[in-house]
PDB file of N, CA and C in Angstrom:
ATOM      1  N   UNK A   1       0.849  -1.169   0.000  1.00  0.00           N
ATOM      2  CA  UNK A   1       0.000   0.000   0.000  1.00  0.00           C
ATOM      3  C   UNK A   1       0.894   1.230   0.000  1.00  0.00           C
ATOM      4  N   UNK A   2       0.620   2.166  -1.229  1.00  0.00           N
ATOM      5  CA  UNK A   2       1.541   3.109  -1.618  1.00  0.00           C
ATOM      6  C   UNK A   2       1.218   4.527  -0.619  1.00  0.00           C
ATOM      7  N   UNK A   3      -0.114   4.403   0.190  1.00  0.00           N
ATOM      8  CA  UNK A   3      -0.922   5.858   0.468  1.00  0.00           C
ATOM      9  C   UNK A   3      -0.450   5.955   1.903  1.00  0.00           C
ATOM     10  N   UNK A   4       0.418   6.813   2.796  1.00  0.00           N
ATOM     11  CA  UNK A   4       1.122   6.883   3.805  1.00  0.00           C
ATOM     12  C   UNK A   4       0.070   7.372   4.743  1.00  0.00           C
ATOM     13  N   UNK A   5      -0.773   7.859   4.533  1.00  0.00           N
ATOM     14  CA  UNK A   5      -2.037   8.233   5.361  1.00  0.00           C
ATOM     15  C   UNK A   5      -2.765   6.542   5.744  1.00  0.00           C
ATOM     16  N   UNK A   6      -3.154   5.891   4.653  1.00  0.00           N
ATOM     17  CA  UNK A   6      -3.838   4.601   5.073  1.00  0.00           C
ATOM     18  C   UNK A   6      -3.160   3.686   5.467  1.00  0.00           C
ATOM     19  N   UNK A   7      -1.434   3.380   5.249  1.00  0.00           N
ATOM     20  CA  UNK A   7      -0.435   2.985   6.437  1.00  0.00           C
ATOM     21  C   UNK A   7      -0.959   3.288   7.856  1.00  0.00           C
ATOM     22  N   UNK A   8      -0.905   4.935   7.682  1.00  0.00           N
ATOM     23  CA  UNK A   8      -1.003   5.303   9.510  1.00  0.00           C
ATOM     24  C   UNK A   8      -2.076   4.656  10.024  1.00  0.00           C
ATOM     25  N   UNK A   9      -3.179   4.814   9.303  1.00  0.00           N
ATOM     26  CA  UNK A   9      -4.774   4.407   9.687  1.00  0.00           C
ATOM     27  C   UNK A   9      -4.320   2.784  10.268  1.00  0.00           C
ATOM     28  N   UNK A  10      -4.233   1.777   9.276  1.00  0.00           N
ATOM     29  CA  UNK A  10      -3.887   0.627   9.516  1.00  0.00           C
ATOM     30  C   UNK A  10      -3.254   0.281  10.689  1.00  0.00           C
ATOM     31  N   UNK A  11      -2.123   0.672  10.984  1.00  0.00           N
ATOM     32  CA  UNK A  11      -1.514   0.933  11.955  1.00  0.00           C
ATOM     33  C   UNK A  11      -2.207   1.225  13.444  1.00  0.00           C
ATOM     34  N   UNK A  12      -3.000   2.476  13.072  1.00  0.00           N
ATOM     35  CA  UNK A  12      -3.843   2.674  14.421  1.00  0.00           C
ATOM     36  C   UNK A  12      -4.821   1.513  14.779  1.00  0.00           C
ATOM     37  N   UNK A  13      -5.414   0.705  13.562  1.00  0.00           N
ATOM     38  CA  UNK A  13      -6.337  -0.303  13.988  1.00  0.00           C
ATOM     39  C   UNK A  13      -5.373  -1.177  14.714  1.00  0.00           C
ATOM     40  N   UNK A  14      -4.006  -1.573  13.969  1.00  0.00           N
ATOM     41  CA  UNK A  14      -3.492  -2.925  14.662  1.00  0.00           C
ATOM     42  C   UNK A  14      -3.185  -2.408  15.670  1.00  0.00           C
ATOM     43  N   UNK A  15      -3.042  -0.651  16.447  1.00  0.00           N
ATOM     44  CA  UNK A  15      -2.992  -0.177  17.557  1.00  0.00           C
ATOM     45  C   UNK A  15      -3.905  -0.139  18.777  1.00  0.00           C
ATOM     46  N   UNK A  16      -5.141  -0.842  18.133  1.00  0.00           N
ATOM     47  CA  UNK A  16      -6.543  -0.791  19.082  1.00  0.00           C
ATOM     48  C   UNK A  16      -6.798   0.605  18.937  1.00  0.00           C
ATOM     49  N   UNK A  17      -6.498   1.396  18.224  1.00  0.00           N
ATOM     50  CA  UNK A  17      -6.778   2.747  18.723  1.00  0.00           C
ATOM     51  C   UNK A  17      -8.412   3.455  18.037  1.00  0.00           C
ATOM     52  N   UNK A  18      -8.431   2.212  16.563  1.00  0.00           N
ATOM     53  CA  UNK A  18      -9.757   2.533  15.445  1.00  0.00           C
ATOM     54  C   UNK A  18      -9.821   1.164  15.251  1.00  0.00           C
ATOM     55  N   UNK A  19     -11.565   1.282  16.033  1.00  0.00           N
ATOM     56  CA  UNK A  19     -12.422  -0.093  15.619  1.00  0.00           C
ATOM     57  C   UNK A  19     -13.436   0.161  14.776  1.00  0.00           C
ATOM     58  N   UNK A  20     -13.267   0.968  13.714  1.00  0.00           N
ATOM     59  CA  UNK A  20     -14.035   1.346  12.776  1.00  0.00           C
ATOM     60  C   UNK A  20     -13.848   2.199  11.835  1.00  0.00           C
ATOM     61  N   UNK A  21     -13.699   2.105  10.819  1.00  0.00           N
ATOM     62  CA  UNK A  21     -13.482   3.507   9.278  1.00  0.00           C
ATOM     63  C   UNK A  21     -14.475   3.406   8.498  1.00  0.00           C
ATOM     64  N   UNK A  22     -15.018   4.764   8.806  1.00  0.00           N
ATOM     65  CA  UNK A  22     -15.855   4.822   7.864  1.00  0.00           C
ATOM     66  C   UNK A  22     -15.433   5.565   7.087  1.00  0.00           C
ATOM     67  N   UNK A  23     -15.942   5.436   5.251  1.00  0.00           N
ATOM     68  CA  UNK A  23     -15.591   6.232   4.283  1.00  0.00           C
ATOM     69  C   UNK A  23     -16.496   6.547   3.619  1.00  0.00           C
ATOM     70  N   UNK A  24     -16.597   7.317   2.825  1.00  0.00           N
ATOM     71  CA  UNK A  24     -17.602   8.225   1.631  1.00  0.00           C
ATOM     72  C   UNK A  24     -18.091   7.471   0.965  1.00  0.00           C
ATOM     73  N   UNK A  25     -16.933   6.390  -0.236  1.00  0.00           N
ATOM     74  CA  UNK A  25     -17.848   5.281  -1.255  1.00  0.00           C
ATOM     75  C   UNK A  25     -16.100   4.327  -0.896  1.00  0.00           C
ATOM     76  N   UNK A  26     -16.794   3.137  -0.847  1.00  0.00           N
ATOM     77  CA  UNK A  26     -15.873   2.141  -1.018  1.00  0.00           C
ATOM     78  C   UNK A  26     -14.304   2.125  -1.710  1.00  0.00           C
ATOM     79  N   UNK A  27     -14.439   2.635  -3.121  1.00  0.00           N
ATOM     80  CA  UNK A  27     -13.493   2.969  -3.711  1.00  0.00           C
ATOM     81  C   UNK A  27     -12.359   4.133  -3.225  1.00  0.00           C
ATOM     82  N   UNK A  28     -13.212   4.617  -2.082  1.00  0.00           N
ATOM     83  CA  UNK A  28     -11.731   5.793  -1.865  1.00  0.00           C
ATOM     84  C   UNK A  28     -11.003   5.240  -0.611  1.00  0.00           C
ATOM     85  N   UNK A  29     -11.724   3.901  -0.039  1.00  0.00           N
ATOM     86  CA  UNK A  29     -10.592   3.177   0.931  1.00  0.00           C
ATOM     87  C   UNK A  29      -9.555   2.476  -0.114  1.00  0.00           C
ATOM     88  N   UNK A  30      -9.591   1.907  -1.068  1.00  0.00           N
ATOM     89  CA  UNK A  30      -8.631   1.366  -2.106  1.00  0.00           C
ATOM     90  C   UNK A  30      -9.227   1.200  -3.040  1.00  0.00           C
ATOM     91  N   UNK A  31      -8.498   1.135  -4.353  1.00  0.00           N
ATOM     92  CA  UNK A  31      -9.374   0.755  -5.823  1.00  0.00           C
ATOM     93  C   UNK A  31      -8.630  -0.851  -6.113  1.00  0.00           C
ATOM     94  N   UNK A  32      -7.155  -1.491  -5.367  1.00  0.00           N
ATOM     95  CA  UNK A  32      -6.810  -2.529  -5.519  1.00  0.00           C
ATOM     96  C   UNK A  32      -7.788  -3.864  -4.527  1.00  0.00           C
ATOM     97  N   UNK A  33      -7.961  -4.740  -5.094  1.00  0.00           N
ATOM     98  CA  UNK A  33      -8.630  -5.940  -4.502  1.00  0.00           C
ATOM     99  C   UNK A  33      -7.663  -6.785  -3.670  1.00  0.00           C
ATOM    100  N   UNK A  34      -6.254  -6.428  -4.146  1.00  0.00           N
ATOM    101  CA  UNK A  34      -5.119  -7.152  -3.116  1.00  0.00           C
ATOM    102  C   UNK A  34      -4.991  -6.407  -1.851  1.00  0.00           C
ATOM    103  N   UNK A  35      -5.045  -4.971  -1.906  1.00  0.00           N
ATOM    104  CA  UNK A  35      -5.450  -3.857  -1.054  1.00  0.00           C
ATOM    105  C   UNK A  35      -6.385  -4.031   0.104  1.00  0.00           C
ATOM    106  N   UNK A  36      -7.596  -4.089  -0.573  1.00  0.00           N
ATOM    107  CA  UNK A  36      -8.870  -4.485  -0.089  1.00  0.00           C
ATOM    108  C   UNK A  36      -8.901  -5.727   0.519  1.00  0.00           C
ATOM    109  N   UNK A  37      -8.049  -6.670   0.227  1.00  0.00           N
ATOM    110  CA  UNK A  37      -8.774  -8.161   0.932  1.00  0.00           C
ATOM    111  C   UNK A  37      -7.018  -7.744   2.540  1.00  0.00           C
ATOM    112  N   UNK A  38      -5.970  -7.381   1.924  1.00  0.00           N
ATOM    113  CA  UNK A  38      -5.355  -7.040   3.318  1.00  0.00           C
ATOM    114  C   UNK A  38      -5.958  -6.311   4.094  1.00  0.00           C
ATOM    115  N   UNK A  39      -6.759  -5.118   3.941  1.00  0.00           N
ATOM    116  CA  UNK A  39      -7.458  -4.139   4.869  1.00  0.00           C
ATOM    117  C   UNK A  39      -8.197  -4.576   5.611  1.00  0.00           C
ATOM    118  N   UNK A  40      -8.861  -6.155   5.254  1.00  0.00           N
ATOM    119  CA  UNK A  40     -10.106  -6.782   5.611  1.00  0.00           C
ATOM    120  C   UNK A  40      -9.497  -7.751   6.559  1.00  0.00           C
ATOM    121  N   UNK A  41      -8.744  -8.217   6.339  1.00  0.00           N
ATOM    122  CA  UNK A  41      -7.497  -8.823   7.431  1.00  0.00           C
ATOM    123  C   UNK A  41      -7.099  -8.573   8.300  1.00  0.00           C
ATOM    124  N   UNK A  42      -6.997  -7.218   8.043  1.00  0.00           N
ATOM    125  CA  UNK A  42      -6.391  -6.743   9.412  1.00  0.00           C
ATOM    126  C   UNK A  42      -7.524  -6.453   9.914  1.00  0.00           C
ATOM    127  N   UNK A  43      -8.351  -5.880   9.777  1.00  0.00           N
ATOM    128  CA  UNK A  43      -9.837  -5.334  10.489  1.00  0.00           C
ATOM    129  C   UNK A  43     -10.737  -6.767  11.048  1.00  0.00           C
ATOM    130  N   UNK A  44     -10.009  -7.726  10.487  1.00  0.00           N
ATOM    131  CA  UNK A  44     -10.528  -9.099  11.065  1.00  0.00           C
ATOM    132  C   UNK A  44     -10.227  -9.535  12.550  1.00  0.00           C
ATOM    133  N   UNK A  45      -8.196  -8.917  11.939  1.00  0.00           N
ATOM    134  CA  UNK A  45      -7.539  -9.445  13.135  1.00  0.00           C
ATOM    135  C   UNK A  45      -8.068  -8.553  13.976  1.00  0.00           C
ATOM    136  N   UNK A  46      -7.973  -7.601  14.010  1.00  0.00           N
ATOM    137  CA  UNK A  46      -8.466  -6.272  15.520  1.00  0.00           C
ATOM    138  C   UNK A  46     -10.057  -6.588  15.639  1.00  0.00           C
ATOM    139  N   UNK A  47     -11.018  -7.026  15.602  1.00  0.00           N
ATOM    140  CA  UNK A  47     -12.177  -7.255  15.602  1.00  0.00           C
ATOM    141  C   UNK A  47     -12.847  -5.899  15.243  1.00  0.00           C
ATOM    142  N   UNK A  48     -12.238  -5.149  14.095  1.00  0.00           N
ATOM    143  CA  UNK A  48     -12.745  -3.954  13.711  1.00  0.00           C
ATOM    144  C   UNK A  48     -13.545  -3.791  12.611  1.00  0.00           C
ATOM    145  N   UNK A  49     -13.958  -3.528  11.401  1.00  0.00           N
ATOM    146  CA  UNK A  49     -14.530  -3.044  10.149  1.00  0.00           C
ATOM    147  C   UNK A  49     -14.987  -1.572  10.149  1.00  0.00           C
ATOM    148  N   UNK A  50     -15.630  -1.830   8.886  1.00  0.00           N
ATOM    149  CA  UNK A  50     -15.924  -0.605   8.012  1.00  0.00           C
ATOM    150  C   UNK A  50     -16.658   0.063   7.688  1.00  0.00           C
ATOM    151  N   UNK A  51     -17.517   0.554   7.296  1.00  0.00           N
ATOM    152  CA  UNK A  51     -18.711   1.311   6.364  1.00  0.00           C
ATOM    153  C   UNK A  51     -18.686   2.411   5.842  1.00  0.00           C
ATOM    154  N   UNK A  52     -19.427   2.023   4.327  1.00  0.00           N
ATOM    155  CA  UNK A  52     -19.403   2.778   3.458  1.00  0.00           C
ATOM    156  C   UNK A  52     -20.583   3.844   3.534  1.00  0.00           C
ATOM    157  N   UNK A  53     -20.663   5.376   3.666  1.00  0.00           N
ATOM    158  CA  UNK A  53     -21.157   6.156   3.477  1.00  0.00           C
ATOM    159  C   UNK A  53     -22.511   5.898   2.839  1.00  0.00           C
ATOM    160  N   UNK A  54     -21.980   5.917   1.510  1.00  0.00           N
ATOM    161  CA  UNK A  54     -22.993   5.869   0.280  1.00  0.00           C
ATOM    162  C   UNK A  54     -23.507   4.217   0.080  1.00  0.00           C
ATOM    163  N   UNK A  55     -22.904   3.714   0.296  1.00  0.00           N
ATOM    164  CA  UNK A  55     -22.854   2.129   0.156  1.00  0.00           C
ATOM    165  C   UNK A  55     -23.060   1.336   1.433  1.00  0.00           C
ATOM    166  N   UNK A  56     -24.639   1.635   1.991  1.00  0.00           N
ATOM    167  CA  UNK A  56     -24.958   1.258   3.132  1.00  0.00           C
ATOM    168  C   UNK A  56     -25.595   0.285   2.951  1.00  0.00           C
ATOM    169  N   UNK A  57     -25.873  -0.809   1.901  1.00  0.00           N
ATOM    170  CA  UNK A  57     -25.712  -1.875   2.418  1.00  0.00           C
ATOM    171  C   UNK A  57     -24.988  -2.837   3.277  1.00  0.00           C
ATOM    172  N   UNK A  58     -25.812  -4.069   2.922  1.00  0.00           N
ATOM    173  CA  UNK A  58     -24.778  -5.098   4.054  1.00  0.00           C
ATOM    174  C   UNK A  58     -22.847  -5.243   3.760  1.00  0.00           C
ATOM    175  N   UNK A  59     -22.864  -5.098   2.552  1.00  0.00           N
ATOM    176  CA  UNK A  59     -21.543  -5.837   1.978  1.00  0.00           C
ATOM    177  C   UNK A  59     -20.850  -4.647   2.735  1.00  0.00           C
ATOM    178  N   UNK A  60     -21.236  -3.120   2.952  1.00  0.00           N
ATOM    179  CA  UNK A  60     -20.022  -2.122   3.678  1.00  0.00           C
ATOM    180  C   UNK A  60     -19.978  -2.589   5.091  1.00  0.00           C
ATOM    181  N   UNK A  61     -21.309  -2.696   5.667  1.00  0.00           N
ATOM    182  CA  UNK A  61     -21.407  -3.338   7.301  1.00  0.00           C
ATOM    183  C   UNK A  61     -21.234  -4.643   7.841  1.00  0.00           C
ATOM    184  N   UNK A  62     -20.565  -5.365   6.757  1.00  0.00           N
ATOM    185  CA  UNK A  62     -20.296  -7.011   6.992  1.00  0.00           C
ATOM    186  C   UNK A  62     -19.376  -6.922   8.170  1.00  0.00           C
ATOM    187  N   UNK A  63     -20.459  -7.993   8.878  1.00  0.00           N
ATOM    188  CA  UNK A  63     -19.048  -8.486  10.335  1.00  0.00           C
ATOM    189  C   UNK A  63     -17.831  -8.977   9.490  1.00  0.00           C
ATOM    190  N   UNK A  64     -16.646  -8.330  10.261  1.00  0.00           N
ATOM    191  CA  UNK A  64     -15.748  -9.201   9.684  1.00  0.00           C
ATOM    192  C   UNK A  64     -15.371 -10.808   9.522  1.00  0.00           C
ATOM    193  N   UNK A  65     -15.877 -11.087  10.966  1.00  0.00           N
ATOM    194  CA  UNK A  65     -16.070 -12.779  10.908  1.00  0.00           C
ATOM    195  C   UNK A  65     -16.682 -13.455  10.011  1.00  0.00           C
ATOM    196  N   UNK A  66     -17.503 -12.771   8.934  1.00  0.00           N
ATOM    197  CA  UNK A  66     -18.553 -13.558   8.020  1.00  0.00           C
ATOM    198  C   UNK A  66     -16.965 -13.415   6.702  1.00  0.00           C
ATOM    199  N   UNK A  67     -16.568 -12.705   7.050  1.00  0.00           N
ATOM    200  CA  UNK A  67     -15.158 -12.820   5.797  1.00  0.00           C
ATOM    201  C   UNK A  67     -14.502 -13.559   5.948  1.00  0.00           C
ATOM    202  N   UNK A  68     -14.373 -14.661   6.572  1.00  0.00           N
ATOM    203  CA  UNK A  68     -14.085 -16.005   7.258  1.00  0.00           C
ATOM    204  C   UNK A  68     -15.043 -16.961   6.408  1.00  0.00           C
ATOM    205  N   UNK A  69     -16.356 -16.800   6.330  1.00  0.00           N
ATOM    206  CA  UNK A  69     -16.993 -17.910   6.102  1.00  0.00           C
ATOM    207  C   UNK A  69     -17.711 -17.863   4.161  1.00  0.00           C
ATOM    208  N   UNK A  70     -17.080 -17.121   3.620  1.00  0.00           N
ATOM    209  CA  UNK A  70     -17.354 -17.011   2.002  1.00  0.00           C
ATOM    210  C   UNK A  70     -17.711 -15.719   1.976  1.00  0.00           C
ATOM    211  N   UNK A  71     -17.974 -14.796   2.914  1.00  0.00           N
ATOM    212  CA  UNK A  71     -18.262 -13.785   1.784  1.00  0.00           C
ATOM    213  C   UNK A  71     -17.098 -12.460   1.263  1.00  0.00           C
ATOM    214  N   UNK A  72     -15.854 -13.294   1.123  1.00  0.00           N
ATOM    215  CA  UNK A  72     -14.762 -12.348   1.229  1.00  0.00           C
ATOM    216  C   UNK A  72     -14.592 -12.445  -0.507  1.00  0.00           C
ATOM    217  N   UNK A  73     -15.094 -13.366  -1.311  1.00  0.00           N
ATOM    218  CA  UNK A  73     -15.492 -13.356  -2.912  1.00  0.00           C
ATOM    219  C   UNK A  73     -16.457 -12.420  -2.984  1.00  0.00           C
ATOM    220  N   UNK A  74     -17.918 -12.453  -2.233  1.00  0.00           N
ATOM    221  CA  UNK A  74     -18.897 -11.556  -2.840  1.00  0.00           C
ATOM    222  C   UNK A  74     -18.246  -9.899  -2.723  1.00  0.00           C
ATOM    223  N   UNK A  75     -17.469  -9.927  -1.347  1.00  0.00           N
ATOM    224  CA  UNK A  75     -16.740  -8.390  -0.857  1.00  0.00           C
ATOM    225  C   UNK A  75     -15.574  -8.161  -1.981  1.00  0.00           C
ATOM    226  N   UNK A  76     -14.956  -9.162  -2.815  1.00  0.00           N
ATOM    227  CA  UNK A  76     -14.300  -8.589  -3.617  1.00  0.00           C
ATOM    228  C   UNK A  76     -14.419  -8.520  -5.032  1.00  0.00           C
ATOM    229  N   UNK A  77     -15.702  -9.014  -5.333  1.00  0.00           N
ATOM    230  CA  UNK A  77     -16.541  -8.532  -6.452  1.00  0.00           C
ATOM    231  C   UNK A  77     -17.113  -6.906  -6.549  1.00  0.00           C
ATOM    232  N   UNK A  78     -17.246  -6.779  -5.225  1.00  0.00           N
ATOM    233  CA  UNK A  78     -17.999  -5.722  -5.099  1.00  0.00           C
ATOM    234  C   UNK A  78     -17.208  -4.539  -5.135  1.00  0.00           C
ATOM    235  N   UNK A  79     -15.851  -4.748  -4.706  1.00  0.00           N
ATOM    236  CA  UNK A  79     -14.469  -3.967  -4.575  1.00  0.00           C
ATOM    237  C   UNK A  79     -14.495  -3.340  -6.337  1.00  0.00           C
ATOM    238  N   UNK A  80     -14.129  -5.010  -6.640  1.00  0.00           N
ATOM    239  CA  UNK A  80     -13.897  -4.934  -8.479  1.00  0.00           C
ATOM    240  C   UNK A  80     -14.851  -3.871  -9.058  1.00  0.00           C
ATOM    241  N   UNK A  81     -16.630  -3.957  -9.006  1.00  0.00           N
ATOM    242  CA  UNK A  81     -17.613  -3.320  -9.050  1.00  0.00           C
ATOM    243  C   UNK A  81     -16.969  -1.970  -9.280  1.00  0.00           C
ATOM    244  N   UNK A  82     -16.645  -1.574  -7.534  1.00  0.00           N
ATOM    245  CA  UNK A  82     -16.265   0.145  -7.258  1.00  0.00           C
ATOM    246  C   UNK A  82     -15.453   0.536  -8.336  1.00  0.00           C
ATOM    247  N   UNK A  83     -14.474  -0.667  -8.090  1.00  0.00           N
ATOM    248  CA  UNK A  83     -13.188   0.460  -8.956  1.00  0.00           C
ATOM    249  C   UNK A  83     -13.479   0.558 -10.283  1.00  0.00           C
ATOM    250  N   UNK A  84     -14.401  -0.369 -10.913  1.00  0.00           N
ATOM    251  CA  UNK A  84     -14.771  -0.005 -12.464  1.00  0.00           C
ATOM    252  C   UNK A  84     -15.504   0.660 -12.164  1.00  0.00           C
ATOM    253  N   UNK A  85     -16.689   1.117 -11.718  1.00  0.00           N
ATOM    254  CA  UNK A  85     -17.204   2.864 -11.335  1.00  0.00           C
ATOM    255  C   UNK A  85     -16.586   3.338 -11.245  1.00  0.00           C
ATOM    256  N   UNK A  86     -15.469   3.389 -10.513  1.00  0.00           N
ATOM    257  CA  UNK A  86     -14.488   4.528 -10.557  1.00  0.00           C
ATOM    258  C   UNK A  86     -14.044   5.187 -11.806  1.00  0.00           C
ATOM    259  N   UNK A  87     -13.199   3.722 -12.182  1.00  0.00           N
ATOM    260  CA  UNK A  87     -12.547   4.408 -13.451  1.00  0.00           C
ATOM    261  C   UNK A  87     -13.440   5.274 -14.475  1.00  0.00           C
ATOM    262  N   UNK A  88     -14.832   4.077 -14.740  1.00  0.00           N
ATOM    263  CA  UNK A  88     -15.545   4.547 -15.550  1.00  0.00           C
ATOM    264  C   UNK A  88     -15.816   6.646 -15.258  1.00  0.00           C
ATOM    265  N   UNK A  89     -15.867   6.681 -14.163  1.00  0.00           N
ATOM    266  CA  UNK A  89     -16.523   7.848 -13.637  1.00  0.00           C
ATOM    267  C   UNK A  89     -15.622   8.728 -14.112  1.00  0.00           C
ATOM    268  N   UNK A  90     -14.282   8.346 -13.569  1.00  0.00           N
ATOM    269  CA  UNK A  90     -13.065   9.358 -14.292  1.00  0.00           C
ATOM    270  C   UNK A  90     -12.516   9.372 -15.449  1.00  0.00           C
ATOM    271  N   UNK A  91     -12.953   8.972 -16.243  1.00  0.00           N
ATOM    272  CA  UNK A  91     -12.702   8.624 -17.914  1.00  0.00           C
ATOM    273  C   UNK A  91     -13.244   9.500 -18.854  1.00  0.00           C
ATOM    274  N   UNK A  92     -12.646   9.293 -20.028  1.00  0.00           N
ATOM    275  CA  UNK A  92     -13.283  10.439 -21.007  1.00  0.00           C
ATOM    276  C   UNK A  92     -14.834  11.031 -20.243  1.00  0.00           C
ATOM    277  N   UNK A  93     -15.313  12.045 -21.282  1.00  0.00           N
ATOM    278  CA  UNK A  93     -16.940  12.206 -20.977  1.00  0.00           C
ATOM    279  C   UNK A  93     -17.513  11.291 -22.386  1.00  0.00           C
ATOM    280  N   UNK A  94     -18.409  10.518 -21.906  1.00  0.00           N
ATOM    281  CA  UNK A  94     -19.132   9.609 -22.860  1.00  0.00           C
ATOM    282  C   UNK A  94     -20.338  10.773 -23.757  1.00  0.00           C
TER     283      UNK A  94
END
C-alpha cells in the first residue's frame, strides 16, 4: 500500500486505537482488490470493520467474521464493481 495516510490508519487499527473507518464510497478506501482483501485482514484481526457512506448496504457493514466464512469473494466482487465505477466515472466524458 503506496498511500502513507492509510499505512497510519492501519496501523492505528493494529494499535486498538480505530475499531471502525468509515468512508464516503468504497473505492476511496482502495481501488486494488489485493489492497482491499489485506485491509479486511487486518480489520478481522483487531475485531474492527468498516462502512461505506454511500454504500450502506450489508456488503459495507459485513461483520468481519462472516469474511471467514465465504463472503470475502462476494466483498471482492464488489471492490472490483467500485473500482470499475471509478474508473468509468473518471474517464473520457461519454
Amino acid at each position: 500500500m503506496e498511500r502513507p495516510a492509510l499505512r497510519q490508519l492501519l496501523e492505528d487499527v493494529k494499535a486498538g486505537k480505530i475499531d471502525i473507518i468509515v468512508v464516503y464510497k468504497v473505492d476511496r478506501l482502495t481501488r486494488s482488490l489485493a489492497d482491499f482483501a489485506k485491509i479486511v485482514e487486518i480489520l478481522d484481526a483487531q475485531s474492527a470493520s468498516f462502512v461505506s457512506v454511500t454504500h450502506s448496504s450489508a456488503i459495507s457493514r459485513l461483520p468481519m467474521r462472516l469474511w471467514k466464512r465465504g463472503a470475502r469473494k462476494a466483498c471482492l466482487k464488489f471492490a472490483q464493481y467500485c473500482g470499475f465505477a471509478a474508473s468509468y466515472r473518471s474517464g473520457p466524458e461519454r
